[in-house]
Protein backbone atom coordinates (compact mmCIF):
# COMPACT_ATOMS: atom_id res chain seq x y z
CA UNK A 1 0.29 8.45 -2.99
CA UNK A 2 -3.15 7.74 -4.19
CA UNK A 3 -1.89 3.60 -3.93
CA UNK A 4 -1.50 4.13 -0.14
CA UNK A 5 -4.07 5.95 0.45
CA UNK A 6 -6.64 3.65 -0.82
CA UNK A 7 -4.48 0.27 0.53
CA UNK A 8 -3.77 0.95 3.70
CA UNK A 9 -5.19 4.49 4.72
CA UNK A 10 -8.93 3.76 3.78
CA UNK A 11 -9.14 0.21 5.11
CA UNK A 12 -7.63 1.13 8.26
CA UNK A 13 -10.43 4.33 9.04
CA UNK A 14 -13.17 2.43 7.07
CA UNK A 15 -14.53 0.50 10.34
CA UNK A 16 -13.85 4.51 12.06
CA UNK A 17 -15.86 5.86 9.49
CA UNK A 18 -18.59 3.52 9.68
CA UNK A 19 -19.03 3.25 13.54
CA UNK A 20 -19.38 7.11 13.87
CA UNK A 21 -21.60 7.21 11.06
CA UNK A 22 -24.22 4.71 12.80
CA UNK A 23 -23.83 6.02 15.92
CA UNK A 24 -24.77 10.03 15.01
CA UNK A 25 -27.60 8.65 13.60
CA UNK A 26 -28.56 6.41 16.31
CA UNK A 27 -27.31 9.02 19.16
CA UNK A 28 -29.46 11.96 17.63
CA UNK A 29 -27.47 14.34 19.24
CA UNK A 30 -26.02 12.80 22.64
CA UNK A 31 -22.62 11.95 23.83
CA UNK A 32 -21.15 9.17 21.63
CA UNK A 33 -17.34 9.59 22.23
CA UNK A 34 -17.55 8.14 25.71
CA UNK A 35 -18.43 4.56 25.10
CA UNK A 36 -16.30 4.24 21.86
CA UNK A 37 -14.73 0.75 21.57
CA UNK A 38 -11.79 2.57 20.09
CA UNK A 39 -9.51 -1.03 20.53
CA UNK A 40 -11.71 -2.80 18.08
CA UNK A 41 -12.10 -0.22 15.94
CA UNK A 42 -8.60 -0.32 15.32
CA UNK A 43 -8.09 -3.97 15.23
CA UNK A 44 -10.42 -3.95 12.54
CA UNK A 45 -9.03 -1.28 10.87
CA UNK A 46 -5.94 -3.13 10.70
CA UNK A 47 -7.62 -6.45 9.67
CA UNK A 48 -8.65 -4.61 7.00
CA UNK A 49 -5.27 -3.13 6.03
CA UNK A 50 -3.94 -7.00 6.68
CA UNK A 51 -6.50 -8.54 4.26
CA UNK A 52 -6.20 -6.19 1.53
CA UNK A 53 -2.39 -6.18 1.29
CA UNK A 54 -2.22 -9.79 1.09
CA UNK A 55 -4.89 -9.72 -1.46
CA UNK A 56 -2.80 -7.14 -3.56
CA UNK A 57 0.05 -9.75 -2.97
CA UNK A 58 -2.01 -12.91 -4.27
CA UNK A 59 -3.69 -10.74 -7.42
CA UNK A 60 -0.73 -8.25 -7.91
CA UNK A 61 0.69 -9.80 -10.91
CA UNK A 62 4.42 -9.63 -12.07
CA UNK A 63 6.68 -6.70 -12.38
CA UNK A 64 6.50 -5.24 -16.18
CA UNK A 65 10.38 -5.97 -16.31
CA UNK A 66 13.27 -5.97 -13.98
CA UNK A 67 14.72 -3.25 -11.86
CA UNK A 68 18.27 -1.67 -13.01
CA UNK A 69 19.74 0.72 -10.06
CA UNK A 70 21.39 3.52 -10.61
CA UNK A 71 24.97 3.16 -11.30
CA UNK A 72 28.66 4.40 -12.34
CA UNK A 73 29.69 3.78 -16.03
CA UNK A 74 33.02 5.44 -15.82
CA UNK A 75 32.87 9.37 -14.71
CA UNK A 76 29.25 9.50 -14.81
CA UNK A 77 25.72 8.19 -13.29
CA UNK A 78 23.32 5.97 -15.36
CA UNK A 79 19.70 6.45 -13.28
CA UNK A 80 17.93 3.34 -12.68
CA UNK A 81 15.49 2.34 -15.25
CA UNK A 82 12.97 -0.92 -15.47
CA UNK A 83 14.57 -2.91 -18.59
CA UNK A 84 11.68 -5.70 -20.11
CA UNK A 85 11.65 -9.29 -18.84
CA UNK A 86 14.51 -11.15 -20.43
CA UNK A 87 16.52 -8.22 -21.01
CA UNK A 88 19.49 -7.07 -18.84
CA UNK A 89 19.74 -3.43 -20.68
CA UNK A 90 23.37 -3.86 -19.89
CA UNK A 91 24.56 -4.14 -23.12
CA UNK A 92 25.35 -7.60 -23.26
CA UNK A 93 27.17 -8.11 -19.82
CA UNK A 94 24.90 -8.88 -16.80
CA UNK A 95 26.11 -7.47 -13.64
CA UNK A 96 22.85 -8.35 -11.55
CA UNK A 97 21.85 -11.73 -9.85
């Protein structure tokens, strides 16, 4: 939860946060709602959200292991687990691609 919050939430109401921030203290008081430029704001916003996903893509790293999904060994159900890199935590028979 906190992952999305600060990837896509916080990028996306940063340029929000900002814009209402300068403009109580440059409106001292009057009317700032009416002349909002509320489509940039969110084009920005979702710039923002853009460019730091793709930077999470490019820095990200690789997976600790490989995902294992939950499946049926005979009458019962294994959960899925994350087995290391080079091991298929199948016992010796790989069943995945």
């Amino acid at each position: 939860m906190a992952r999305i919050l600060l990837q896509v939430v916080l990028p996306f109401l940063l340029p929000f946060l900002a814009f209402f921030l300068w403009r109580l203290l440059v409106a001292r008081g009057q009317r700032f709602l009416d002349n909002t430029p509320w489509y940039a704001l969110a084009a920005t916003g979702l710039a923002l959200v853009s460019v730091s996903l793709v930077v999470l893509a490019l820095i990200g790293g690789d997976p600790p292991g490989r995902y294992l999904p939950a499946r049926l060994e005979g009458d019962r159900i294994v959960p899925g687990t994350v087995v290391p890199a080079g091991d298929t935590g199948l016992g010796g028979e790989d069943r995945g691609p």
